[in-house]
Protein backbone atom coordinates (compact mmCIF):
# COMPACT_ATOMS: atom_id res chain seq x y z
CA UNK A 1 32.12 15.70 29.06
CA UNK A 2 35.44 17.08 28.02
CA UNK A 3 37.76 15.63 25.47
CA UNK A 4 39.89 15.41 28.50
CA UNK A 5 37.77 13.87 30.54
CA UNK A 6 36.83 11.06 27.67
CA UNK A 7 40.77 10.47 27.54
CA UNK A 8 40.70 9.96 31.17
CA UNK A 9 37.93 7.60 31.03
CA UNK A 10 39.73 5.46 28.08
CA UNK A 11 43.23 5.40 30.59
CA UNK A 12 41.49 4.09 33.03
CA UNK A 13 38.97 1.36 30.99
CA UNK A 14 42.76 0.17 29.59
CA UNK A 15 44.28 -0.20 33.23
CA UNK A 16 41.78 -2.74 34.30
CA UNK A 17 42.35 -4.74 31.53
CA UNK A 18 46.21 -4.70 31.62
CA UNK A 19 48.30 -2.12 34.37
CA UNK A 20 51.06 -3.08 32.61
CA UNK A 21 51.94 -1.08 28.65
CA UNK A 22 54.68 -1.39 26.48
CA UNK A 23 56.92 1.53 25.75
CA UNK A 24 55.41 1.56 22.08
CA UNK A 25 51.66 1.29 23.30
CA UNK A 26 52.22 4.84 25.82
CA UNK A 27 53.46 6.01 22.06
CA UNK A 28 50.48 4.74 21.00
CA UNK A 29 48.37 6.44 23.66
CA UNK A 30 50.30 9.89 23.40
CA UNK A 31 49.34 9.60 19.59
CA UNK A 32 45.43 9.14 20.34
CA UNK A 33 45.78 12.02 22.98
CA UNK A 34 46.80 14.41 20.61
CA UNK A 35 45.19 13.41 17.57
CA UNK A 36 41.77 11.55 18.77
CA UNK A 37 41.40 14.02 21.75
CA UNK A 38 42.74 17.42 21.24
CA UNK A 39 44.67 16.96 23.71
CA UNK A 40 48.53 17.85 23.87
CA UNK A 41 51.60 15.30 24.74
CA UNK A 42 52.75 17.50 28.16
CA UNK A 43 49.05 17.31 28.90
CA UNK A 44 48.77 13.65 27.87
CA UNK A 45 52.12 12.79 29.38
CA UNK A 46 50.73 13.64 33.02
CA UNK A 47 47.45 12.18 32.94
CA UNK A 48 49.51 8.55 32.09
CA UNK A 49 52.07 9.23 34.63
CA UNK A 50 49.17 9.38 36.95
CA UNK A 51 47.53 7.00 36.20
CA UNK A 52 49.75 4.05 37.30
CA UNK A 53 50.43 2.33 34.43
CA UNK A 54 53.83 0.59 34.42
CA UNK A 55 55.94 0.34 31.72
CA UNK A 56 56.79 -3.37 31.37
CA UNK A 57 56.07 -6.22 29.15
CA UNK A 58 52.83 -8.37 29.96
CA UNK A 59 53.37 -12.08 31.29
CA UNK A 60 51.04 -14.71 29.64
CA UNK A 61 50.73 -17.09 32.08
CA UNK A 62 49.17 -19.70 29.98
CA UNK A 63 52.26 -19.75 28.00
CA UNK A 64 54.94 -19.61 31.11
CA UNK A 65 53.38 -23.16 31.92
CA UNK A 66 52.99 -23.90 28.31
CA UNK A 67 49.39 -24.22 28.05
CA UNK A 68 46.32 -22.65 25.44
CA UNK A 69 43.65 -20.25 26.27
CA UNK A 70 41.82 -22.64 24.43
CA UNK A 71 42.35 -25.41 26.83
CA UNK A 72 41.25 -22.55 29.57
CA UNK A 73 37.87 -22.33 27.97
CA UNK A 74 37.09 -26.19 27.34
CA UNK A 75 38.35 -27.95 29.97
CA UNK A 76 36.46 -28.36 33.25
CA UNK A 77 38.27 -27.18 36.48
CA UNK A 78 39.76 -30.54 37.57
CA UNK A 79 41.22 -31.22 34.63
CA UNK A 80 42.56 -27.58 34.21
CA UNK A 81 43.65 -28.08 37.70
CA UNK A 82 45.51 -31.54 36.76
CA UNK A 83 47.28 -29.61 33.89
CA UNK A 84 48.32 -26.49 35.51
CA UNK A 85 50.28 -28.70 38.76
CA UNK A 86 51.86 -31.21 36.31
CA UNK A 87 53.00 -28.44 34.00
CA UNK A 88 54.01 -25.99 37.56
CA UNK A 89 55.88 -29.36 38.54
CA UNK A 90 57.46 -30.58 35.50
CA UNK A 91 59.21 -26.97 35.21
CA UNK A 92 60.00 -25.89 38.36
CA UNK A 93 62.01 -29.43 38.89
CA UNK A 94 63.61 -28.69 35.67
CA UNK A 95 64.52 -25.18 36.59
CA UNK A 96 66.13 -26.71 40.03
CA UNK A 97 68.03 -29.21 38.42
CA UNK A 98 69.54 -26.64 35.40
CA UNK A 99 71.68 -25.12 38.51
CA UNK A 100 72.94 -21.58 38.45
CA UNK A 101 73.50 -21.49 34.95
CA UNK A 102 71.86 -18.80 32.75
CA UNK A 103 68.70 -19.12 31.04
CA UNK A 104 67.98 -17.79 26.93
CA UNK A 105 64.82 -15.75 28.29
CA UNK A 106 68.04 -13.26 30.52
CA UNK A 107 66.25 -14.58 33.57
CA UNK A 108 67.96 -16.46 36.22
CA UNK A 109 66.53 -19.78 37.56
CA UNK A 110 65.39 -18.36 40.64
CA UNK A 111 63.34 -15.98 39.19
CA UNK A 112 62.28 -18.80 36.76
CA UNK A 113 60.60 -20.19 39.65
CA UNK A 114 58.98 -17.38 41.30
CA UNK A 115 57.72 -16.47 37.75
CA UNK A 116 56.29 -19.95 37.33
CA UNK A 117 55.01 -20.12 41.19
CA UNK A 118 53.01 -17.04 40.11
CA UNK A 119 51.83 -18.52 37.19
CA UNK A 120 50.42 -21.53 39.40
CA UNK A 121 48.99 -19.48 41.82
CA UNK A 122 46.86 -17.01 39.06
CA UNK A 123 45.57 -20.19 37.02
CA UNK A 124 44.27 -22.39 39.62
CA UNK A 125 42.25 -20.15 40.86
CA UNK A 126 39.40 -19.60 38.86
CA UNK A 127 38.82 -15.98 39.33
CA UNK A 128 42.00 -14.85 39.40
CA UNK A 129 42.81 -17.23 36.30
CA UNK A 130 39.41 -15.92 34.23
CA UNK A 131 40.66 -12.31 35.07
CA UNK A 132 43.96 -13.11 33.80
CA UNK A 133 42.55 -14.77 30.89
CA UNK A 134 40.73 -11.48 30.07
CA UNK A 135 43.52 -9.60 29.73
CA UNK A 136 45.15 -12.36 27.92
CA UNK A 137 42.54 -12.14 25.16
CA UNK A 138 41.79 -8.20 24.96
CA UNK A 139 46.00 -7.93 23.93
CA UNK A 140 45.46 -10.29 21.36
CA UNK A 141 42.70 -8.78 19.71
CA UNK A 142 44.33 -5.32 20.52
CA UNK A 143 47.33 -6.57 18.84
CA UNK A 144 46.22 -5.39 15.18
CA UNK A 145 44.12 -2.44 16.79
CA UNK A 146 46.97 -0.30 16.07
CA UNK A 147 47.38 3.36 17.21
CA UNK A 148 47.94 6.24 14.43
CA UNK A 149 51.21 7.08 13.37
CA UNK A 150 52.02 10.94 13.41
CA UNK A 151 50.27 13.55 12.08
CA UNK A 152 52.53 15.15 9.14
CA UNK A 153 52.34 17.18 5.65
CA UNK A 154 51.86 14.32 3.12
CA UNK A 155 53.50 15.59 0.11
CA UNK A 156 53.46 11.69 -1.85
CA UNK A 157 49.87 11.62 -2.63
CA UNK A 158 47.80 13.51 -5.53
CA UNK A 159 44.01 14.42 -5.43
CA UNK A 160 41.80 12.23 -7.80
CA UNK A 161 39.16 14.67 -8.88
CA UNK A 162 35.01 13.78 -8.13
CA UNK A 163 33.18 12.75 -10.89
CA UNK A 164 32.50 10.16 -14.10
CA UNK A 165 34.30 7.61 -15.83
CA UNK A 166 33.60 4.11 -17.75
CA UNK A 167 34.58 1.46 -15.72
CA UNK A 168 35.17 -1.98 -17.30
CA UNK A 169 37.00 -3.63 -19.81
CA UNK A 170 35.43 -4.24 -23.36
CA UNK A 171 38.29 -4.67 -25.75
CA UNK A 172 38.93 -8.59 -27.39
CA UNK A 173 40.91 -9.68 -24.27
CA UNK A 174 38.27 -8.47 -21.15
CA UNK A 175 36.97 -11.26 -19.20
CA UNK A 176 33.14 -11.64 -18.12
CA UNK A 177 34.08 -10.11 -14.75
CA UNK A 178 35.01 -7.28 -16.09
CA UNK A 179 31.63 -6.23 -18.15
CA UNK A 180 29.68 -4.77 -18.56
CA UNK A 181 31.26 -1.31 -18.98
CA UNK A 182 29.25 1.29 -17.13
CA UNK A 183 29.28 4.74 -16.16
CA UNK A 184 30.25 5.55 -12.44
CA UNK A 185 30.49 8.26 -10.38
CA UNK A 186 33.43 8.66 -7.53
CA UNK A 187 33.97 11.53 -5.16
CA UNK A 188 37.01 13.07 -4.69
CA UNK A 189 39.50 11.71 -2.85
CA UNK A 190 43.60 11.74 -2.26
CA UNK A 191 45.52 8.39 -2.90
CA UNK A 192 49.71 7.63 -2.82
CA UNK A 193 50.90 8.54 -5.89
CA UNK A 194 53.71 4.95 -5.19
CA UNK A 195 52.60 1.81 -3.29
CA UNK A 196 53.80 1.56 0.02
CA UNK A 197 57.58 0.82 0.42
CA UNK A 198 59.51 -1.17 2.40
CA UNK A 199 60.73 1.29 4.53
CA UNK A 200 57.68 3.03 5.38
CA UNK A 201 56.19 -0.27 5.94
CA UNK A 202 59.22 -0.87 8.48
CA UNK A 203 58.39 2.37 10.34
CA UNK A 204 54.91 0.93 10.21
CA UNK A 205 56.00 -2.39 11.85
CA UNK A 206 58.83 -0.53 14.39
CA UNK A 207 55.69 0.72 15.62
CA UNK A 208 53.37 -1.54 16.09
CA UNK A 209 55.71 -5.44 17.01
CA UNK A 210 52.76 -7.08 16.73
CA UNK A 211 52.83 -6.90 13.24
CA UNK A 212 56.56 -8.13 12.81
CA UNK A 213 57.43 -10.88 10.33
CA UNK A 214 56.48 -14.50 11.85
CA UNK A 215 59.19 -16.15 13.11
CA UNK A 216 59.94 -19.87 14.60
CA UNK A 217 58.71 -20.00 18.26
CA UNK A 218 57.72 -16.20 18.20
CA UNK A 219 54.30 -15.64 16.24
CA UNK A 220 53.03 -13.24 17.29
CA UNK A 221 50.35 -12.31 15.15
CA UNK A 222 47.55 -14.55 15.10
CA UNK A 223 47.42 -17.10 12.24
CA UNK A 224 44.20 -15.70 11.23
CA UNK A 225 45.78 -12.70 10.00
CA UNK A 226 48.29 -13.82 7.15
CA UNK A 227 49.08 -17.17 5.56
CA UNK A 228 52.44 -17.99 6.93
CA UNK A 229 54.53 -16.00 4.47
CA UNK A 230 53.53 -12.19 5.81
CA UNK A 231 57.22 -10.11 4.91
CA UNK A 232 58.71 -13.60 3.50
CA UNK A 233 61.22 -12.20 1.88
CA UNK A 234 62.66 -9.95 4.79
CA UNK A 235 65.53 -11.31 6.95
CA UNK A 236 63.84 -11.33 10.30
CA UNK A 237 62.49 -7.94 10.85
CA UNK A 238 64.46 -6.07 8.20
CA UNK A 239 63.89 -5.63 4.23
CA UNK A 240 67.06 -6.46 2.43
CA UNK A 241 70.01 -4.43 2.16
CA UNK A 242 68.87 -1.47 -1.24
CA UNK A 243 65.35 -2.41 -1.23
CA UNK A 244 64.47 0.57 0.87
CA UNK A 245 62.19 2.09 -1.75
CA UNK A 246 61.07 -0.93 -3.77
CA UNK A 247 57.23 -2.06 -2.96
CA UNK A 248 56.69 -4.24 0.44
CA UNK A 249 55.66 -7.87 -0.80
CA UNK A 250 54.35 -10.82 1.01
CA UNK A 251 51.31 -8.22 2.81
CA UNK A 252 48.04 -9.75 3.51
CA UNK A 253 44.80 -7.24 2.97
CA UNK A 254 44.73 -7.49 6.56
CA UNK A 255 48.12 -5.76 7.34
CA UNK A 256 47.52 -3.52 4.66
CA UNK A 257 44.19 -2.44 6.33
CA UNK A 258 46.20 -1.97 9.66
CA UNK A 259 48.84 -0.24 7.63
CA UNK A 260 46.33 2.13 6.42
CA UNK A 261 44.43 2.58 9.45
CA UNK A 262 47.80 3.30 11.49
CA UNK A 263 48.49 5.98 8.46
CA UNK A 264 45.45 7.41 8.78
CA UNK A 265 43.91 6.57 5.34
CA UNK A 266 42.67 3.48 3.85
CA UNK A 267 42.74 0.78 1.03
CA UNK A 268 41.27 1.71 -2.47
CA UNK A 269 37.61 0.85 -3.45
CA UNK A 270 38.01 -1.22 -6.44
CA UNK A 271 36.15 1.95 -8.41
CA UNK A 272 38.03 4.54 -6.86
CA UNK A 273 41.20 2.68 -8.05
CA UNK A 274 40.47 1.92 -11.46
CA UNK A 275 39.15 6.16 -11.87
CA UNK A 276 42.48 6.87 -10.50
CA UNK A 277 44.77 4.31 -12.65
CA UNK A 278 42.96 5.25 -15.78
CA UNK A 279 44.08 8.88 -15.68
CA UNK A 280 41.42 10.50 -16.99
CA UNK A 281 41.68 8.93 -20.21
CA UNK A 282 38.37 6.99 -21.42
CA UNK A 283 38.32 3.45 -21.84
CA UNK A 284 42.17 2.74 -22.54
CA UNK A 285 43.70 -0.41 -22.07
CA UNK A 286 46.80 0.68 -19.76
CA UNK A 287 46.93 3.75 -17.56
CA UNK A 288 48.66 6.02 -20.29
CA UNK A 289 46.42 3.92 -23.35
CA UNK A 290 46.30 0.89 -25.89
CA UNK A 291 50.02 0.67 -26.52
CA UNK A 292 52.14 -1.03 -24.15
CA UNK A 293 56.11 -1.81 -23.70
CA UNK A 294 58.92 -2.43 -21.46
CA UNK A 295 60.08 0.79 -20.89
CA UNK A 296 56.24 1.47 -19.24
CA UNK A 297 55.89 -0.80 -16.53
CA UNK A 298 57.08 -3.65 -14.91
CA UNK A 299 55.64 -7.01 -16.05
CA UNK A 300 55.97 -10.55 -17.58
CA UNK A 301 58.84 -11.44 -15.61
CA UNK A 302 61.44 -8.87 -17.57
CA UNK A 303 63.23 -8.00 -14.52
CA UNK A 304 62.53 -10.88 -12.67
CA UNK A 305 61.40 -8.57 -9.33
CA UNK A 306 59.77 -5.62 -8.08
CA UNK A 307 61.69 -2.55 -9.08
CA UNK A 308 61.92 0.81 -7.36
CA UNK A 309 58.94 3.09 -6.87
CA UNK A 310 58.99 5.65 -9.69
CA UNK A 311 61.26 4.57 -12.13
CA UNK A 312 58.05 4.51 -14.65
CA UNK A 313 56.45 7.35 -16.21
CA UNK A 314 53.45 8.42 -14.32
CA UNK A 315 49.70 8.88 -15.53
CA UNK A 316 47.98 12.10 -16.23
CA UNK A 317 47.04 11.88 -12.22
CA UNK A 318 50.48 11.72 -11.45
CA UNK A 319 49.95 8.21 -10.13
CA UNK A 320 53.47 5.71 -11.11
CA UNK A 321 53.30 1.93 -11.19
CA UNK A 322 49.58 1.75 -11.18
CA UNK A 323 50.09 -1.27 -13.88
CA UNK A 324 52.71 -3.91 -13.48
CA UNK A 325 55.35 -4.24 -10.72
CA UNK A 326 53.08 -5.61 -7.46
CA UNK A 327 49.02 -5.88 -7.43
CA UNK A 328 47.50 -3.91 -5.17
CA UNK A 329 44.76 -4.54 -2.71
CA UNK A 330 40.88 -2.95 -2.48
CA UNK A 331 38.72 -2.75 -0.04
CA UNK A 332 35.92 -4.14 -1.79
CA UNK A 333 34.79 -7.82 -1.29
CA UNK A 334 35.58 -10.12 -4.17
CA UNK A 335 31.87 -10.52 -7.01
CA UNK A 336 32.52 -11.91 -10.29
CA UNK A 337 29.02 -10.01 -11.07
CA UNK A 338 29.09 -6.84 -9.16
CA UNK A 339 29.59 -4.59 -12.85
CA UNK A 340 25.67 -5.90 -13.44
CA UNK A 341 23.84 -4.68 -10.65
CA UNK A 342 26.89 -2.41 -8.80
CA UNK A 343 25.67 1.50 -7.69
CA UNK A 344 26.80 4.09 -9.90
CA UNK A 345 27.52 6.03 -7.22
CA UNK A 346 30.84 5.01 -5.12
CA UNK A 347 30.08 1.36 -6.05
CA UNK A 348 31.86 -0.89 -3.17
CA UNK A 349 31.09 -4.67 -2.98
CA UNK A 350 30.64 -6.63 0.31
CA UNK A 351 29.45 -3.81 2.84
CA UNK A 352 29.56 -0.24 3.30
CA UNK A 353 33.07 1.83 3.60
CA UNK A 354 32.70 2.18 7.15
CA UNK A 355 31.71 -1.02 8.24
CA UNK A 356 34.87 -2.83 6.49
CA UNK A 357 36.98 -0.37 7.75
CA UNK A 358 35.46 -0.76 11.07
CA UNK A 359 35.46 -4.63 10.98
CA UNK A 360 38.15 -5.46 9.10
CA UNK A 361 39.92 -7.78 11.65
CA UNK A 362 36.44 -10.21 11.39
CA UNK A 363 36.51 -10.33 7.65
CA UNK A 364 36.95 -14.01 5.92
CA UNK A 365 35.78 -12.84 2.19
CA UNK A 366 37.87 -13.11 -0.93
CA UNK A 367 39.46 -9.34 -1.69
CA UNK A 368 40.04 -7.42 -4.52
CA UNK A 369 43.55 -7.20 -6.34
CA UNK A 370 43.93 -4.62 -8.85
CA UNK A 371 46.88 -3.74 -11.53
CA UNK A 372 48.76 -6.65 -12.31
CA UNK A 373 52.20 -7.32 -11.18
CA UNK A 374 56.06 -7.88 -12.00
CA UNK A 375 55.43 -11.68 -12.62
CA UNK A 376 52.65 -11.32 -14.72
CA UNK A 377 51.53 -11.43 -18.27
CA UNK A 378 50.62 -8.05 -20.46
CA UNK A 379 47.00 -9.08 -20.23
CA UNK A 380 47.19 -9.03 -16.70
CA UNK A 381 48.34 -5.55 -16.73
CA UNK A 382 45.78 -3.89 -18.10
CA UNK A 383 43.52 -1.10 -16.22
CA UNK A 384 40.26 -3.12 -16.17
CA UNK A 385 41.59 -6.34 -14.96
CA UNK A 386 40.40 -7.92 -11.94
CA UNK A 387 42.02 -10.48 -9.37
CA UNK A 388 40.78 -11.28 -5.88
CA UNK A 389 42.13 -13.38 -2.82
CA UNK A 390 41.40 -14.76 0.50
CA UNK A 391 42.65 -12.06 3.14
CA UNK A 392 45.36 -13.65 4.35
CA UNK A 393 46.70 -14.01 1.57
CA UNK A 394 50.79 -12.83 1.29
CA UNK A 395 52.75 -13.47 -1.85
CA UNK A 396 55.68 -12.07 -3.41
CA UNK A 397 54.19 -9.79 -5.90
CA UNK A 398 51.22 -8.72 -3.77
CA UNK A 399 51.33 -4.80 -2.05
CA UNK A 400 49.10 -1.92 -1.94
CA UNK A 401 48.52 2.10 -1.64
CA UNK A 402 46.48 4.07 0.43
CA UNK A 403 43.84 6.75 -0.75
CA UNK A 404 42.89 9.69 2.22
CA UNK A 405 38.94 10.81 2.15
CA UNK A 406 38.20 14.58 1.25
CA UNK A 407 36.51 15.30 4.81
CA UNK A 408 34.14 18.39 4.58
């Protein structure tokens, strides 16, 4: 079967879940034409034109008659029948009595009501409304199964070379976690010589809506993906005004995996980040070695706030801010005794590469934070100390970087 042909076949598989795509989703599908498929975006272009797919957004019935898909699932038909008529009554009486005057949504009442006699109509019936509910529940687990951005000439990232170091900490102030120090072996790899800013995060979220800063009645993204505070500190969907290149904040490890997967790369193992903070240089307390100031990075509260990528000396990798200024999530799953048993061989904790990568939306474990941060102490700044939280975790001096694999 031809690329083609396989492109075809995935058109198709998504127009029976949903004939109706958002203008960024055909960007979305152009993107996977040409970079999944070989295929290019004239070529791509005509196969979605032909396919029928409308442009449009997707109505969620459930939630035009203010009801849960939860409800859908648990509730036995008469009583899902009882709720769907008393909510279909309740509104369409209120739309009737609101007059001609204009609703928030840009509607008018009168297509308030055939919207809402639809509605009706779809959920009491249970095939149509299990259909519906289908669809309903393949967008929201599609919502963080983000397309790739485009394919460009990455000049921002530096190659980490394959082979040794001594990972660990084993000076006065290491903690248990951190020992033994042992000898490991990491392949080569590419990884951002800045953490990811707010802008490209923006382009990042532009992209992909789903991912857009909770707000009031419009969430979104599921609550199992951040804690509440995901891009707290933006005003609605915008990073303040000259804070374009300072670190994004307030990211949970899962929109920093779908960051990375829309990028094309992904997080850090905790190994391959400490081999690439450290520099080259053996067993040294910071990235450029035992002595530490203010004018090297950006910690213990000095500035009082992330500062702009790059306004601290780099390491011998050419790697800047990989101590201080925001911690920075791994991959790895969180083991206070991983250094005593771990591979020496591209150690990762909690499952293979692929499999997190693959799975990442499922994952509950405690993550890896590496680096230290603005807000914290100089101990916390040093190259072998470790930090982990839950997922969804999203606070103001938490970001991250992406490394790229050396394909063969």
């Amino acid at each position: 079967m031809s690329k083609r042909d396989e492109y075809i076949i995935l058109i198709n598989e998504f127009k029976t879940v949903s004939p109706t795509i958002s203008d960024e989703q055909r960007k979305g599908l152009l993107r996977r034409a040409v970079q999944q498929f070989g295929i290019t975006i004239d070529d791509a272009a005509d196969i979605l034109n032909a396919s029928g797919l409308v442009i449009g957004k997707q109505e969620n019935y459930f939630e035009i008659l203010g009801l849960s898909t939860e409800e859908a699932q648990s509730l036995d038909e008469l009583a899902i029948t009882k709720r769907v008529e008393t909510a279909h009554k309740n509104l369409y009486s209120a739309s009737l009595q609101a007059g001609g005057r204009p609703r928030a949504d840009g509607r008018s009442e009168e297509q308030w009501r055939i919207l809402l006699n639809q509605a009706r109509d779809v959920l009491i019936d249970p095939k149509k409304r299990n259909a519906h509910l289908a669809t309903v529940q393949h967008t929201e687990e599609t919502l963080v199964d983000t397309p790739s951005a485009p394919l460009h000439l990455d000049s921002d990232i530096e190659l980490i070379p394959a082979g040794e170091f001594e990972m660990g900490g084993s000076d006065n102030e290491a903690f248990n976690d951190e020992q033994p120090v042992h000898t490991v072996f990491v392949d080569a790899f590419y990884m951002d010589k800045y953490p990811v800013t707010n802008e490209q995060f923006k382009a990042f979220v532009d992209a992909n809506p789903q991912w857009n800063k909770p707000q009031g009645l419009s969430k979104f993204l599921p609550a199992k993906y951040h804690d509440g505070y995901l891009l707290h500190h933006w005003h609605g969907n915008n990073y303040l005004e000259g804070q374009a290149n300072h670190p994004v904040v307030h990211i949970s490890w899962y929109a920093a995996m779908a960051y990375a997967e829309w990028v094309g790369k992904r997080l850090p193992t905790e190994a391959e980040w400490e081999k690439a903070a450290r520099g080259g240089l053996a067993v040294k307390k910071y990235p450029w070695g035992d002595l530490i100031d203010t004018t090297k990075a950006n910690f213990g509260k000095n500035i009082g706030s992330t500062t702009p990528i790059g306004e601290y000396s780099p390491n011998e990798f050419g790697l800047y801010d990989m101590a201080g200024n925001v911690w920075e999530w791994c991959l790895d799953e969180w083991d206070g005794r991983f250094y005593a048993s771990s591979p020496s061989e591209n150690p990762i904790a909690g499952d293979s590469i692929s499999k997190i990568v693959n799975n990442y939306r499922d994952s509950k474990a405690l993550r890896l934070l590496r680096g230290g941060s603005w807000y914290n102490k100089v101990q916390d700044i040093r190259t072998a100390k470790r930090s982990a939280a839950l997922p969804t975790y999203a606070n103001s001096n938490i970001g991250f970087r992406c490394v790229k694999p050396i394909t063969t």
